[in-house]
N, C-alpha and C. Protein backbone atom coordinates (compact mmCIF):
# COMPACT_ATOMS: atom_id res chain seq x y z
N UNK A 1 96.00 133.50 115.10
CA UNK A 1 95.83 132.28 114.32
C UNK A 1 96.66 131.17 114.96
N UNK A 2 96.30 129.80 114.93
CA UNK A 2 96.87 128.62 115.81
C UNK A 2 97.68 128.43 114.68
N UNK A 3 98.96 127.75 115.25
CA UNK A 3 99.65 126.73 114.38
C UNK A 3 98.91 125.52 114.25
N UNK A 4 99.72 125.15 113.17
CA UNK A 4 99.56 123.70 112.73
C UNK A 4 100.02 122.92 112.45
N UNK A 5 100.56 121.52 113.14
CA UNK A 5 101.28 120.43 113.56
C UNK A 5 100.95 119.26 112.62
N UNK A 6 101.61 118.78 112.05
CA UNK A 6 101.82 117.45 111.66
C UNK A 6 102.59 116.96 112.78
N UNK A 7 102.13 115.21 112.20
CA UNK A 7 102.75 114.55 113.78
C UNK A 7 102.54 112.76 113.10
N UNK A 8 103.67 112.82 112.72
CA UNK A 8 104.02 111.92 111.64
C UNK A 8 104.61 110.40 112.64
N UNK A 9 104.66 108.96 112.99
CA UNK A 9 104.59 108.24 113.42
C UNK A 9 104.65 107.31 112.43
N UNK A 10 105.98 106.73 111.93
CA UNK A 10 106.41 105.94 110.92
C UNK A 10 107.51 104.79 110.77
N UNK A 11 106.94 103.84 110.32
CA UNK A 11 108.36 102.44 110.36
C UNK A 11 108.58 102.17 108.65
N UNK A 12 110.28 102.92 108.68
CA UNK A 12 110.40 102.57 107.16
C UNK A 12 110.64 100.92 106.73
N UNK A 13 110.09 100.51 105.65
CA UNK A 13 110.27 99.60 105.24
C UNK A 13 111.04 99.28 104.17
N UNK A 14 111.62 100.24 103.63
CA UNK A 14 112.44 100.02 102.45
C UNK A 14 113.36 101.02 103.05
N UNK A 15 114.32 101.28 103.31
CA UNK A 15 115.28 102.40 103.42
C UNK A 15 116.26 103.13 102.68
N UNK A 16 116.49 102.53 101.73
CA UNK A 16 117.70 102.80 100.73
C UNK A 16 116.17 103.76 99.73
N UNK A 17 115.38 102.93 98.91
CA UNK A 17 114.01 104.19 98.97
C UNK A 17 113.68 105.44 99.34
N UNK A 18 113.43 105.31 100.65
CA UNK A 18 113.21 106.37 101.70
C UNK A 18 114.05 107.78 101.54
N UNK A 19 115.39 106.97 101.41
CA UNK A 19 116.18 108.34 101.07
C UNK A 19 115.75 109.33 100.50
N UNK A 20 114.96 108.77 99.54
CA UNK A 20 114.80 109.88 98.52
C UNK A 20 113.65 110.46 98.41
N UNK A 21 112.67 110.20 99.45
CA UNK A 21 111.87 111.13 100.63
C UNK A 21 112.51 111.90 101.04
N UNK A 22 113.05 111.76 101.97
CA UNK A 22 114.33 112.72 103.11
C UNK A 22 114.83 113.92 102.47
N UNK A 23 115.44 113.27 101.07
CA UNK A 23 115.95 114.54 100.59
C UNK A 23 114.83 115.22 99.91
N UNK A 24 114.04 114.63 99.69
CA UNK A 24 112.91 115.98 98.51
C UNK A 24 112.15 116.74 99.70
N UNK A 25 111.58 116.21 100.67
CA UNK A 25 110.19 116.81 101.32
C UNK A 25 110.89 117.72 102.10
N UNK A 26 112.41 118.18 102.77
CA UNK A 26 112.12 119.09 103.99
C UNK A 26 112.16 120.52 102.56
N UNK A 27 112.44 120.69 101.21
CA UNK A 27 111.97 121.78 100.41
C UNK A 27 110.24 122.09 100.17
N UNK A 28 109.43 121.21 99.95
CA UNK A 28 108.21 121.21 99.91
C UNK A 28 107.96 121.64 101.36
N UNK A 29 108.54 121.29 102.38
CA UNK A 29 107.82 121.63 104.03
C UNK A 29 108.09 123.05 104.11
N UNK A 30 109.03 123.51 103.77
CA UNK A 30 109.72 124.81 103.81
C UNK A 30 108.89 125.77 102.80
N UNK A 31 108.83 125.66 101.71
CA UNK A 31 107.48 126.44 100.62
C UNK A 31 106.60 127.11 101.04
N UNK A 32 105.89 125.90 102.39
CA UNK A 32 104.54 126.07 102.43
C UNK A 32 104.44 126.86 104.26
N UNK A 33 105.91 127.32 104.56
CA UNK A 33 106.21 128.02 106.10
C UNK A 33 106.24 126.72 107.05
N UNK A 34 106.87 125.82 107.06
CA UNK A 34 106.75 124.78 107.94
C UNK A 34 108.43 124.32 108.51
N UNK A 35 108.21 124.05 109.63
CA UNK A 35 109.74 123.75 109.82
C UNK A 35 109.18 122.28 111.23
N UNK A 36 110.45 121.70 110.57
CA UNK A 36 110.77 120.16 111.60
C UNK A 36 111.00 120.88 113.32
N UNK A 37 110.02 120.61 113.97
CA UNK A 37 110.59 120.46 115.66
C UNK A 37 111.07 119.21 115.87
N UNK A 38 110.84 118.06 115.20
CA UNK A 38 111.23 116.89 115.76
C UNK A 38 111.49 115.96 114.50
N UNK A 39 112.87 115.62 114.29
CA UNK A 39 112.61 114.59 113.07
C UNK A 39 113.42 113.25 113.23
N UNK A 40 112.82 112.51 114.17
CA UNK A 40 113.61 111.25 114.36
C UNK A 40 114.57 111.24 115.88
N UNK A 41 114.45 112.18 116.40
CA UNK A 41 114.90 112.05 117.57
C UNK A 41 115.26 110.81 118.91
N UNK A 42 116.17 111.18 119.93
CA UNK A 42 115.69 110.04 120.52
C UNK A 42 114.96 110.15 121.38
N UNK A 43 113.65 109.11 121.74
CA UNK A 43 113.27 108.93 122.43
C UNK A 43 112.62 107.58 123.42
N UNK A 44 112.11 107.55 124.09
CA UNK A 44 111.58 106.35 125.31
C UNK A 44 110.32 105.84 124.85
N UNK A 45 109.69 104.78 124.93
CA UNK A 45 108.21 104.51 124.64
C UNK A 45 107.81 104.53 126.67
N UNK A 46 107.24 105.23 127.00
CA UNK A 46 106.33 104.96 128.28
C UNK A 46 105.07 104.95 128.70
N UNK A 47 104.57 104.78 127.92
CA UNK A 47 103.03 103.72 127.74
C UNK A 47 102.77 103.08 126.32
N UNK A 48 102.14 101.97 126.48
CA UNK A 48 101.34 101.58 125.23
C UNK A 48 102.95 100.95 124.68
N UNK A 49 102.07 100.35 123.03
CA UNK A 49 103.39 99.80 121.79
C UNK A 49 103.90 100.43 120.79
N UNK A 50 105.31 100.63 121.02
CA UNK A 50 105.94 101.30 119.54
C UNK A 50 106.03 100.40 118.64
N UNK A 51 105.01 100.51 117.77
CA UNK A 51 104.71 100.46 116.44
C UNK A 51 105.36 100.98 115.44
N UNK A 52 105.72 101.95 115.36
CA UNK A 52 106.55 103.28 114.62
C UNK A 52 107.21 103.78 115.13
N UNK A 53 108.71 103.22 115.04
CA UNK A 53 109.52 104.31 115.64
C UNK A 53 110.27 105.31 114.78
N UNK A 54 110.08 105.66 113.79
CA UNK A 54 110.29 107.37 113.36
C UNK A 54 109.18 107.99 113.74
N UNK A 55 109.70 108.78 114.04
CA UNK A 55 108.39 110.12 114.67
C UNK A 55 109.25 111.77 113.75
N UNK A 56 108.01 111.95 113.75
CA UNK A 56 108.41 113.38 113.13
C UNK A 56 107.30 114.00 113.30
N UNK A 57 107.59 115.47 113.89
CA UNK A 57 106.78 117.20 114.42
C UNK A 57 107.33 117.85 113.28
N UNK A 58 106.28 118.33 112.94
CA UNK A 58 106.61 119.52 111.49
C UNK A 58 105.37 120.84 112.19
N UNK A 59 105.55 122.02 112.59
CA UNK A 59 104.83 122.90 112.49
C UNK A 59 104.82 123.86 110.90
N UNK A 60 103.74 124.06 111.08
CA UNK A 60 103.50 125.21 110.10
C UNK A 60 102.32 126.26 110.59
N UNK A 61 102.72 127.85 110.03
CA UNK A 61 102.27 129.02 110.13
C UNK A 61 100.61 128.63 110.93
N UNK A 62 99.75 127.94 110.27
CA UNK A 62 98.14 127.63 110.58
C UNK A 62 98.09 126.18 110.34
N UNK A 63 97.06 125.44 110.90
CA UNK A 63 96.13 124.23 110.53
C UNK A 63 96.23 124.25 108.91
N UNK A 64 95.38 125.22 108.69
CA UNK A 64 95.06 125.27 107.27
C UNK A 64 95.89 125.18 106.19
N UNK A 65 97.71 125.62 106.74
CA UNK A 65 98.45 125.93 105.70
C UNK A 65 99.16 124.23 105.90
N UNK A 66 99.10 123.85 106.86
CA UNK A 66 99.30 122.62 106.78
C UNK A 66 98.63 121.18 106.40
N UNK A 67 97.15 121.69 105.80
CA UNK A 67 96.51 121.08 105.36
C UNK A 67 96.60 121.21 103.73
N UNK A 68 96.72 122.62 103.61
CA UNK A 68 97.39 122.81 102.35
C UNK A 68 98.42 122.28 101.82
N UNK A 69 99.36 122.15 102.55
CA UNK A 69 100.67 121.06 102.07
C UNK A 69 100.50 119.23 102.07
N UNK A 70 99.81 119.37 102.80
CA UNK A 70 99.49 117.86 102.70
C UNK A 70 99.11 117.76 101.28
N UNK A 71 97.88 118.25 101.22
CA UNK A 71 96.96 118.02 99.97
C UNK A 71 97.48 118.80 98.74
N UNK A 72 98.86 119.56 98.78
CA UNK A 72 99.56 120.25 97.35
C UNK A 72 99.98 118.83 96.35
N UNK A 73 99.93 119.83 95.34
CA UNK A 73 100.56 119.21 94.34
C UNK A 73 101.81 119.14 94.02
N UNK A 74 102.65 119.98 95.02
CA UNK A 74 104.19 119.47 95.42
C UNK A 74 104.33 118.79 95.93
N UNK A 75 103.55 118.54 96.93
CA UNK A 75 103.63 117.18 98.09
C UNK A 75 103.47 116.07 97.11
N UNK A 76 102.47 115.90 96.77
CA UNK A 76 101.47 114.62 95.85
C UNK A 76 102.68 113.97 95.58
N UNK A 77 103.79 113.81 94.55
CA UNK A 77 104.82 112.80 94.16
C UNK A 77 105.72 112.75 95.20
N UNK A 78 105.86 113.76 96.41
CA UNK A 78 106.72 113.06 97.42
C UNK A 78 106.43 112.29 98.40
N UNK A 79 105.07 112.32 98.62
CA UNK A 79 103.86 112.00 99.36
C UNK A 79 104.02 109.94 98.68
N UNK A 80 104.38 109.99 97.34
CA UNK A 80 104.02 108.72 96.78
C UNK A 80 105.13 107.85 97.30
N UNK A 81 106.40 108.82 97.61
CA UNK A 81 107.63 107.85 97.84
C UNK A 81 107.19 107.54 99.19
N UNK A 82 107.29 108.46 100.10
CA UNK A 82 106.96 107.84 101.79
C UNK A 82 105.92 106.47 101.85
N UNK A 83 104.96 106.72 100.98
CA UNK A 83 103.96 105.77 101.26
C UNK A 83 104.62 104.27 100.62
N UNK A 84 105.17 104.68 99.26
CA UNK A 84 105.69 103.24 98.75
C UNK A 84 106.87 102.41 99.54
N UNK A 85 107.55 103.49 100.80
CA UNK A 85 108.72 102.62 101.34
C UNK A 85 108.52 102.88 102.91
N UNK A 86 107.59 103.45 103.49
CA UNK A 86 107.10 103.32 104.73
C UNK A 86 105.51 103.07 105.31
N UNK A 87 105.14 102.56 106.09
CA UNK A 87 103.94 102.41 106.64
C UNK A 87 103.89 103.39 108.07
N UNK A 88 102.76 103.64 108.41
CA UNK A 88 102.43 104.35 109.94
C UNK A 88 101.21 105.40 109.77
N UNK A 89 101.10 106.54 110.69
CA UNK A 89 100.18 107.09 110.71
C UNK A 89 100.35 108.44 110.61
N UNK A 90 99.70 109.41 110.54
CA UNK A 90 100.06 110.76 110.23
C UNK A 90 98.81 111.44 110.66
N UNK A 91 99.34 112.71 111.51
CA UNK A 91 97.85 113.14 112.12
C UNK A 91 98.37 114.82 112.31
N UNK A 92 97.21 115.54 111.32
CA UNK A 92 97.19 117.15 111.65
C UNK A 92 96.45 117.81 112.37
N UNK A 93 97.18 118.52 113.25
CA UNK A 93 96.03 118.78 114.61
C UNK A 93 96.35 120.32 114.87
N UNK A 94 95.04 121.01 115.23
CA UNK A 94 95.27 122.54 114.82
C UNK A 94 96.06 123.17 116.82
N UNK A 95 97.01 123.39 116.98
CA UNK A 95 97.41 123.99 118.03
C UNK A 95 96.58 124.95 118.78
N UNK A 96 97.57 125.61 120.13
CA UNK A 96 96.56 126.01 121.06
C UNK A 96 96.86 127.62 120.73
């Protein structure tokens, strides 16, 4: 079975907010078998525009189980804070 990657690409806009993302979601990521490879790290832009510079890699067990967490109903109210104090993009992509 493939893993499954979230691949999160985000500019907070409220930060003092945000916090309280940070602290709720890495328990919901963890629930559902998922752990951070990358959460904010540093890195270089070498092609193209950073738009978003938080980046965050979350694997989990399958695609599927990470589609499952997206779309849980644990996620759903933590899901509401990220969106109300950050903008960017978020993309689940099934590994090799």
């Amino acid at each position: 079975m493939s893993s499954g990657y979230v691949i999160a690409q985000l500019k907070v806009t409220n930060s003092e907010n945000y916090k309280e993302y940070v602290s709720k979601v890495t328990e919901v990521v963890k629930k559902f078998g998922g752990e951070y490879i990358v959460r904010n790290g540093e890195y270089k832009v070498v092609e193209g525009e950073d738009k978003f510079p938080r980046i965050v890699i979350i694997k989990f067990p399958s695609y599927e189980k990470a589609l499952e967490w997206y779309n849980s109903d644990e996620y759903k109210p933590v899901k509401e804070i990220r969106l109300n104090n950050a903008e960017g993009i978020n993309i689940i992509v099934k590994g090799i």
